[in-house]
Protein backbone atom coordinates (compact mmCIF):
# COMPACT_ATOMS: atom_id res chain seq x y z
CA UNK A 1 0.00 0.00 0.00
CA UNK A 2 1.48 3.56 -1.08
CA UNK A 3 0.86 6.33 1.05
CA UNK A 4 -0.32 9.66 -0.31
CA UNK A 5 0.46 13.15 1.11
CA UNK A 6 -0.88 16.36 0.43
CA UNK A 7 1.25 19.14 0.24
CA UNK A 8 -0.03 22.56 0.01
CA UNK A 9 1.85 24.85 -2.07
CA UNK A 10 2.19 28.64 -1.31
CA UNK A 11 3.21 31.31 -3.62
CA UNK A 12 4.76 33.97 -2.49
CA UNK A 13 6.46 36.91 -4.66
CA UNK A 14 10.43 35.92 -5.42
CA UNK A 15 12.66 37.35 -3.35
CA UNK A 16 14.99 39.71 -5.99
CA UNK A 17 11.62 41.57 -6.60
CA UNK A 18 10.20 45.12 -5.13
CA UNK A 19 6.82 44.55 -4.10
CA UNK A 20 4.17 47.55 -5.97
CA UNK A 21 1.37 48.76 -4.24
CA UNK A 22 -1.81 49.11 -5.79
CA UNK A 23 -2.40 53.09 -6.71
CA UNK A 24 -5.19 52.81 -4.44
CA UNK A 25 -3.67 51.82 -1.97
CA UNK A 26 -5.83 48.23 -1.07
CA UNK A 27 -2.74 45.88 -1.43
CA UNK A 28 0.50 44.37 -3.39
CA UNK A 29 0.44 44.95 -7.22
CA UNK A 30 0.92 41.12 -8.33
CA UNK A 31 0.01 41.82 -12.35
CA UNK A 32 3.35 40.71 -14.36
CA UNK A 33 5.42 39.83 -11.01
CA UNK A 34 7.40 36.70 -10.90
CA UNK A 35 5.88 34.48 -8.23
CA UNK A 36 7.89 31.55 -6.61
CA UNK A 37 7.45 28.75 -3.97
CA UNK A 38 7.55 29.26 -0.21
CA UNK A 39 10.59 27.74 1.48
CA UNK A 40 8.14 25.62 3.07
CA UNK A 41 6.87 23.55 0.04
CA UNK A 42 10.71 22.67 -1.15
CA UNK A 43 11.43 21.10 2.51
CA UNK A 44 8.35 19.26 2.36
CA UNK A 45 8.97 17.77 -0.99
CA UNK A 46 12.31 16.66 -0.35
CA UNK A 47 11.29 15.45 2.95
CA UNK A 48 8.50 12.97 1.34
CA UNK A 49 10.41 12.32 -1.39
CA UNK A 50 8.27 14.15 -4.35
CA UNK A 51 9.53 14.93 -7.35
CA UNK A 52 10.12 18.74 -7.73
């Protein structure tokens, strides 16, 4: 029997890129920013044993 595990997967904006806030003011710009995985979800995967 194979055991399953789910991993959620948060992205976050990369790190080498300035955050924009909306001209409004109500929050973080995220039209044409490069998003990557959390820390998190890499440690997890290797941890497990998923394929990245």
């Amino acid at each position: 029997m194979k055991t399953k595990a789910l991993v959620p997967i948060k992205r976050v904006i990369d790190y080498n890129v300035s955050p924009r806030v909306k001209a409004d003011g109500s929050g973080v710009d995220l039209a044409n920013v490069k998003m990557s995985r959390a820390a998190q979800t890499s440690i997890a995967e290797n941890y497990i044993g998923l394929p990245v």
